[in-house]
PDB file of N, CA and C in Angstrom:
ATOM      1  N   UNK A   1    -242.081 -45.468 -31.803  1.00  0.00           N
ATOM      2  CA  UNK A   1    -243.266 -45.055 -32.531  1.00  0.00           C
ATOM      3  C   UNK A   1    -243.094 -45.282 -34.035  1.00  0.00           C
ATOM      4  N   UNK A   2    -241.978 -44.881 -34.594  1.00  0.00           N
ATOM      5  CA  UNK A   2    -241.639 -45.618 -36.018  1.00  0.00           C
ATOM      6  C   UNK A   2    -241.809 -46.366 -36.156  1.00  0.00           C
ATOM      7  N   UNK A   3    -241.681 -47.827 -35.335  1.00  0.00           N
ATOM      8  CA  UNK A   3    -241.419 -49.312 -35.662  1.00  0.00           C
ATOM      9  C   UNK A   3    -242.883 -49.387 -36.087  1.00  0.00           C
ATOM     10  N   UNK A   4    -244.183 -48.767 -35.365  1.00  0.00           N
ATOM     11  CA  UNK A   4    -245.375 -49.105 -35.265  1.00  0.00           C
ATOM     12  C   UNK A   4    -245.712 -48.751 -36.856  1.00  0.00           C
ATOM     13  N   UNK A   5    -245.674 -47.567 -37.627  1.00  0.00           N
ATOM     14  CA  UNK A   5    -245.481 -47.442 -39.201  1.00  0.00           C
ATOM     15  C   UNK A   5    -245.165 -48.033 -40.014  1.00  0.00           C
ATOM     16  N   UNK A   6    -244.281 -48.727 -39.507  1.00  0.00           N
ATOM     17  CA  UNK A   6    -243.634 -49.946 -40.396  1.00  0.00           C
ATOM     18  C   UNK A   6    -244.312 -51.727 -40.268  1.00  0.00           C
ATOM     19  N   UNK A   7    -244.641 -51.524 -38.661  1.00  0.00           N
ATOM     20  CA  UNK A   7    -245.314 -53.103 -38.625  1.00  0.00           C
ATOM     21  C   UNK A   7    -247.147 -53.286 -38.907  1.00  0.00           C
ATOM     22  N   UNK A   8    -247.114 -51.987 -38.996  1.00  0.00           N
ATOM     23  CA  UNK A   8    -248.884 -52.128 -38.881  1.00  0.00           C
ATOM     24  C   UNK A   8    -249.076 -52.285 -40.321  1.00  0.00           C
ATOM     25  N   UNK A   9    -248.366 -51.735 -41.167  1.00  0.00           N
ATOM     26  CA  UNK A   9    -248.950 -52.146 -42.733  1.00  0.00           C
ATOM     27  C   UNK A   9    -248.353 -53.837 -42.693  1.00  0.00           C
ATOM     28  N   UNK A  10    -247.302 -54.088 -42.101  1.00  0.00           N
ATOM     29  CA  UNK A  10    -247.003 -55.444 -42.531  1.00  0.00           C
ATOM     30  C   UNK A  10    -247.723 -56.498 -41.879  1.00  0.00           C
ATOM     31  N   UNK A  11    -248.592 -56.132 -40.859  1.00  0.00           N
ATOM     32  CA  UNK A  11    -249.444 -57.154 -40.285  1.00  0.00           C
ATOM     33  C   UNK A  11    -250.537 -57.211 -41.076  1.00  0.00           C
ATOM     34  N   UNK A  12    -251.490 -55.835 -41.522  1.00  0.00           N
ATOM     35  CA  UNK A  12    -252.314 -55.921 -42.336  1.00  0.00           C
ATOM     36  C   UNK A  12    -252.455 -56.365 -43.590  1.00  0.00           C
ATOM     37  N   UNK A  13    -250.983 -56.284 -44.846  1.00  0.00           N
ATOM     38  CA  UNK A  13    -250.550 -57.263 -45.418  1.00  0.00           C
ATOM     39  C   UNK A  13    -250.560 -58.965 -45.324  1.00  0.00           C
ATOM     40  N   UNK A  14    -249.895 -59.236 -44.191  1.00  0.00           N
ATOM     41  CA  UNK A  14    -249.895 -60.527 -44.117  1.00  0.00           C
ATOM     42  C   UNK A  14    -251.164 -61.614 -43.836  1.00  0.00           C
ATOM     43  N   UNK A  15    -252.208 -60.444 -42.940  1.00  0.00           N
ATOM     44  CA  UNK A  15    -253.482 -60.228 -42.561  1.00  0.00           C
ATOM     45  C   UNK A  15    -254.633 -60.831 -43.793  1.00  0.00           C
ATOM     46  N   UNK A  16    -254.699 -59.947 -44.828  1.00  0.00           N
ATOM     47  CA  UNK A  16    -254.386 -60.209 -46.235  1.00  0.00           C
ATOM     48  C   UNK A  16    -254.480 -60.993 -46.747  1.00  0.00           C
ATOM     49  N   UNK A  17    -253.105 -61.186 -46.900  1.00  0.00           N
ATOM     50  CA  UNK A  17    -252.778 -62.784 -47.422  1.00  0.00           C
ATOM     51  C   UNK A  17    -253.047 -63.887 -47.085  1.00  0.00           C
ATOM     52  N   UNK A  18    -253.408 -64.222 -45.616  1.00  0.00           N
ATOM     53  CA  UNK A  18    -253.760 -65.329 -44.996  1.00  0.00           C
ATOM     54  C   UNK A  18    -255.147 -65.222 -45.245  1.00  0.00           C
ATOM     55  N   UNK A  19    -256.060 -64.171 -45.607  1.00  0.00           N
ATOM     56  CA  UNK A  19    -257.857 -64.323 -45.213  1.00  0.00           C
ATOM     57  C   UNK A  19    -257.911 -64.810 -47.103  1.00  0.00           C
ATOM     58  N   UNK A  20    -256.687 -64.430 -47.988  1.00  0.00           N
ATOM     59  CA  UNK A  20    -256.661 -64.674 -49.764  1.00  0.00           C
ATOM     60  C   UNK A  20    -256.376 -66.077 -49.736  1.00  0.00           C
ATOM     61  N   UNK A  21    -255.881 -66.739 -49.167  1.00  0.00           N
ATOM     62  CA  UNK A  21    -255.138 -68.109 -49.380  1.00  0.00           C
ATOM     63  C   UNK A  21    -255.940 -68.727 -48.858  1.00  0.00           C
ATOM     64  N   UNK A  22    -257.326 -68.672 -47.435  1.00  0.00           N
ATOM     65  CA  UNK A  22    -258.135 -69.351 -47.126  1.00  0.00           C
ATOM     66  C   UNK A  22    -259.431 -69.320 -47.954  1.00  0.00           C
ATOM     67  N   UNK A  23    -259.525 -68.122 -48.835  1.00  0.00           N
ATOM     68  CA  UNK A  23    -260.736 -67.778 -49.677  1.00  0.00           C
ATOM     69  C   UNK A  23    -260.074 -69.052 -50.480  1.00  0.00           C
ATOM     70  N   UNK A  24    -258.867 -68.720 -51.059  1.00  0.00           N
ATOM     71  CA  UNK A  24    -258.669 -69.795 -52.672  1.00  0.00           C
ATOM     72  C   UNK A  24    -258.993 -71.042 -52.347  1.00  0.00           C
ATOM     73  N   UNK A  25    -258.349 -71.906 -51.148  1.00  0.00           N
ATOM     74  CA  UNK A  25    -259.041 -73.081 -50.263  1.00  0.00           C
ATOM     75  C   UNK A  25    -259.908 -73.703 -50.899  1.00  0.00           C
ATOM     76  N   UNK A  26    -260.925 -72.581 -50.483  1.00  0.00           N
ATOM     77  CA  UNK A  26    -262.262 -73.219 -49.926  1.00  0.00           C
ATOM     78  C   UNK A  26    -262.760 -72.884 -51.680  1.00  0.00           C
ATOM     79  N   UNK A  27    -262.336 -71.908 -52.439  1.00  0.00           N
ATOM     80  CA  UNK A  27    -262.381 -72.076 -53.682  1.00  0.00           C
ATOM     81  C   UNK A  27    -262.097 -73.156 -54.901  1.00  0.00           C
ATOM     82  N   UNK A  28    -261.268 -74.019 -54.030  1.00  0.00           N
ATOM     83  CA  UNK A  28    -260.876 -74.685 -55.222  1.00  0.00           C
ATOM     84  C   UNK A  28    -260.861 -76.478 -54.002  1.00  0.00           C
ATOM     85  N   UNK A  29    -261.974 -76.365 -53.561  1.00  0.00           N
ATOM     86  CA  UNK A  29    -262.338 -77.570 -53.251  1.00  0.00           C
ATOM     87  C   UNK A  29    -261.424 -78.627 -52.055  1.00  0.00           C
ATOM     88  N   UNK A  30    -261.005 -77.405 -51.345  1.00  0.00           N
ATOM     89  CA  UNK A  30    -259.916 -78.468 -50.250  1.00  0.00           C
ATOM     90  C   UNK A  30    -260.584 -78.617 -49.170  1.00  0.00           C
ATOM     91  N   UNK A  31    -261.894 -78.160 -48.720  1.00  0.00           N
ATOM     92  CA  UNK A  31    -263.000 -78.889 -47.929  1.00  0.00           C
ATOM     93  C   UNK A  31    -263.876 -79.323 -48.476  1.00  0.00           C
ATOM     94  N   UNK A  32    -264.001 -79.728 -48.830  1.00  0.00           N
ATOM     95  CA  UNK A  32    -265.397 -80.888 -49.591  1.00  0.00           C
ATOM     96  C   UNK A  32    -265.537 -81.905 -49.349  1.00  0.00           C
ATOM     97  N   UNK A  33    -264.013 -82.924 -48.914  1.00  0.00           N
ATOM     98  CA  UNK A  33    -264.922 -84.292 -48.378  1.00  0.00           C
ATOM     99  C   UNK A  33    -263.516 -84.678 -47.086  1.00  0.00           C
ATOM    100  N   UNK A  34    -264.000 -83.850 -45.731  1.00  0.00           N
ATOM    101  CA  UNK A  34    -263.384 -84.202 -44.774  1.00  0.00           C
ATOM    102  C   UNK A  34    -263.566 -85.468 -44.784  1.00  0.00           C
ATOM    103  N   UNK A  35    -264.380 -86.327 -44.452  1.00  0.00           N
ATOM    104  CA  UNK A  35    -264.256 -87.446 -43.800  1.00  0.00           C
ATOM    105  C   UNK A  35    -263.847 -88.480 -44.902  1.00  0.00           C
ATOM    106  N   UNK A  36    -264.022 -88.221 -45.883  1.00  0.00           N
ATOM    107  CA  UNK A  36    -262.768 -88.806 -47.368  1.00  0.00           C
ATOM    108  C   UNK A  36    -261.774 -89.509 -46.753  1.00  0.00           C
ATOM    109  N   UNK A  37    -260.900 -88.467 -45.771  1.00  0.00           N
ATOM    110  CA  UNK A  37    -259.291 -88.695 -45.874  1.00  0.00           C
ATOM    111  C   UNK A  37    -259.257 -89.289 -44.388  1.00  0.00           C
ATOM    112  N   UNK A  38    -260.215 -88.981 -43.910  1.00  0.00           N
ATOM    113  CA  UNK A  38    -260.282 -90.030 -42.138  1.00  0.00           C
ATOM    114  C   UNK A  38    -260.886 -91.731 -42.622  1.00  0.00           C
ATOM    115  N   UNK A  39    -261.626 -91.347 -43.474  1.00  0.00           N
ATOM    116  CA  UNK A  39    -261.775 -93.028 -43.459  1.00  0.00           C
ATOM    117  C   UNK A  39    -260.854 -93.647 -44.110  1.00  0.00           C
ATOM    118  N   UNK A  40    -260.638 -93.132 -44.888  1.00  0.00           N
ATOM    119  CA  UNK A  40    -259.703 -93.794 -46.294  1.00  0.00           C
ATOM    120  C   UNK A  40    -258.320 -94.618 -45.405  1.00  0.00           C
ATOM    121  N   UNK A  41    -257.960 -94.295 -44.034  1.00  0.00           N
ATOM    122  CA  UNK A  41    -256.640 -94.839 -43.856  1.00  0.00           C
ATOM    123  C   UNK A  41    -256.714 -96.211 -43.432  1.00  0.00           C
ATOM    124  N   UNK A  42    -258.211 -96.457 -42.791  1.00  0.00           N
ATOM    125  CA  UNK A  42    -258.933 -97.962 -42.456  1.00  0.00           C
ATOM    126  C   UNK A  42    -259.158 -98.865 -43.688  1.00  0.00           C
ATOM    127  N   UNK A  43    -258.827 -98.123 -44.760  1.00  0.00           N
ATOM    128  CA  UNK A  43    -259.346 -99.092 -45.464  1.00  0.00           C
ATOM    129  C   UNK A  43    -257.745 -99.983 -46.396  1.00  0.00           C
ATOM    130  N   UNK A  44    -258.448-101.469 -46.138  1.00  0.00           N
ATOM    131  CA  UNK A  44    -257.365-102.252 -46.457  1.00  0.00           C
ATOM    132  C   UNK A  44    -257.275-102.272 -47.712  1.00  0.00           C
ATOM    133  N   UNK A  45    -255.712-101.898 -48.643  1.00  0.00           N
ATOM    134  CA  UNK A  45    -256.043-102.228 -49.818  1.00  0.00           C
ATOM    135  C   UNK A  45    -255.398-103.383 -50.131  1.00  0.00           C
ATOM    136  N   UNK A  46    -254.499-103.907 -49.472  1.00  0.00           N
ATOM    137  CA  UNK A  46    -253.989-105.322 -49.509  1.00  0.00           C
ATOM    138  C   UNK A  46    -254.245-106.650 -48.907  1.00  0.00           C
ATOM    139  N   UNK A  47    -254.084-107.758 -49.670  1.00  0.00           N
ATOM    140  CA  UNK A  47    -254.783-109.077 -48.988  1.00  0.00           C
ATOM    141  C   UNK A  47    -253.518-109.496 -48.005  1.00  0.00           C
ATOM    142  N   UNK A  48    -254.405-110.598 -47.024  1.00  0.00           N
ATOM    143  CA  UNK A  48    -253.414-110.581 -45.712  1.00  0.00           C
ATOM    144  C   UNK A  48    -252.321-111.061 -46.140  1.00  0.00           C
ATOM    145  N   UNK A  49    -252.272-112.276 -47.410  1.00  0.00           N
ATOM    146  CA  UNK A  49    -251.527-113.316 -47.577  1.00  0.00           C
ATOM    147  C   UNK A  49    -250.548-112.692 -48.510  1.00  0.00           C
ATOM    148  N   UNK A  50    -250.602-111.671 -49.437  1.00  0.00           N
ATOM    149  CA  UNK A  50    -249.777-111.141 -50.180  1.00  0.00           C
ATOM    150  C   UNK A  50    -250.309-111.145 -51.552  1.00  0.00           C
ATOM    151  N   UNK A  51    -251.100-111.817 -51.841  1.00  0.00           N
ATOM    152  CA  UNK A  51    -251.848-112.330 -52.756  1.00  0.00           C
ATOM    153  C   UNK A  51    -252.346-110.692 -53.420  1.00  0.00           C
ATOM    154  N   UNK A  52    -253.159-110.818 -54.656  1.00  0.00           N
ATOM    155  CA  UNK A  52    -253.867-109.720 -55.379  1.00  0.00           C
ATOM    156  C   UNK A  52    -255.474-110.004 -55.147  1.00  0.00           C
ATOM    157  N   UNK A  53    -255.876-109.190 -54.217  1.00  0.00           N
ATOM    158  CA  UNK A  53    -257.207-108.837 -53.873  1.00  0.00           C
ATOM    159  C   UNK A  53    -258.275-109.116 -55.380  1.00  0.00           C
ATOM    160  N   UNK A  54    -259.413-109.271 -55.285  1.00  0.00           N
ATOM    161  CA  UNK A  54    -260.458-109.482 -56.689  1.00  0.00           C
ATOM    162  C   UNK A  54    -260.877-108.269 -57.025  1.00  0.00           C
ATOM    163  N   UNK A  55    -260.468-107.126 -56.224  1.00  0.00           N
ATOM    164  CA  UNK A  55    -260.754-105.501 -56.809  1.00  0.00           C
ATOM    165  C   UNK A  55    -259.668-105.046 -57.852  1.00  0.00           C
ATOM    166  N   UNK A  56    -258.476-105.855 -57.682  1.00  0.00           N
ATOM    167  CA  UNK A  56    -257.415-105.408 -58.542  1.00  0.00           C
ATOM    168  C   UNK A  56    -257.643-106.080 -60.151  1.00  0.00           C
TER     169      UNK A  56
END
Protein backbone atom coordinates (compact mmCIF):
# COMPACT_ATOMS: atom_id res chain seq x y z
CA UNK A 1 0.00 0.00 0.00
CA UNK A 2 3.03 2.40 0.43
CA UNK A 3 4.47 1.68 -2.92
CA UNK A 4 0.98 3.03 -4.27
CA UNK A 5 1.92 6.75 -2.40
CA UNK A 6 4.90 6.83 -3.89
CA UNK A 7 3.98 5.70 -7.60
CA UNK A 8 0.79 7.53 -8.03
CA UNK A 9 2.37 11.03 -7.71
CA UNK A 10 5.15 9.74 -10.02
CA UNK A 11 2.84 8.62 -12.74
CA UNK A 12 0.89 11.79 -12.50
CA UNK A 13 4.15 13.71 -12.77
CA UNK A 14 5.39 11.98 -15.65
CA UNK A 15 1.67 12.14 -16.88
CA UNK A 16 2.48 15.84 -16.86
CA UNK A 17 5.29 16.00 -18.50
CA UNK A 18 4.42 14.03 -21.45
CA UNK A 19 0.77 16.06 -22.06
CA UNK A 20 3.81 19.62 -21.49
CA UNK A 21 6.21 18.34 -24.11
CA UNK A 22 3.27 17.48 -26.61
CA UNK A 23 1.62 21.02 -25.90
CA UNK A 24 5.36 22.67 -26.69
CA UNK A 25 5.29 20.39 -30.09
CA UNK A 26 2.55 21.45 -31.47
CA UNK A 27 3.61 24.97 -30.10
CA UNK A 28 6.50 25.50 -31.78
CA UNK A 29 5.56 24.11 -35.18
CA UNK A 30 6.62 20.30 -35.38
CA UNK A 31 3.27 19.50 -37.16
CA UNK A 32 2.77 21.85 -39.75
CA UNK A 33 3.94 20.27 -42.81
CA UNK A 34 3.64 16.38 -42.49
CA UNK A 35 3.75 15.61 -45.90
CA UNK A 36 7.01 18.07 -46.25
CA UNK A 37 9.19 15.25 -44.97
CA UNK A 38 7.30 12.20 -46.93
CA UNK A 39 7.78 13.78 -50.13
CA UNK A 40 10.98 15.38 -49.78
CA UNK A 41 12.85 11.79 -49.81
CA UNK A 42 11.57 11.25 -53.69
CA UNK A 43 12.94 14.05 -54.60
CA UNK A 44 16.20 13.83 -56.66
CA UNK A 45 18.70 16.30 -55.82
CA UNK A 46 21.44 14.89 -57.92
CA UNK A 47 22.00 14.45 -61.72
CA UNK A 48 22.31 10.79 -62.90
CA UNK A 49 25.69 11.44 -64.52
CA UNK A 50 27.40 13.21 -61.61
CA UNK A 51 27.25 16.32 -63.24
CA UNK A 52 25.71 19.76 -61.36
CA UNK A 53 21.99 19.90 -61.95
CA UNK A 54 20.76 23.77 -63.51
CA UNK A 55 19.05 24.33 -59.95
CA UNK A 56 22.49 24.48 -58.43
Amino acid sequence: MTNLVILIPIALFLGAAGLAAFLWSLKSGQYDDLDGAAERILIDDDAPDGTKSEDD
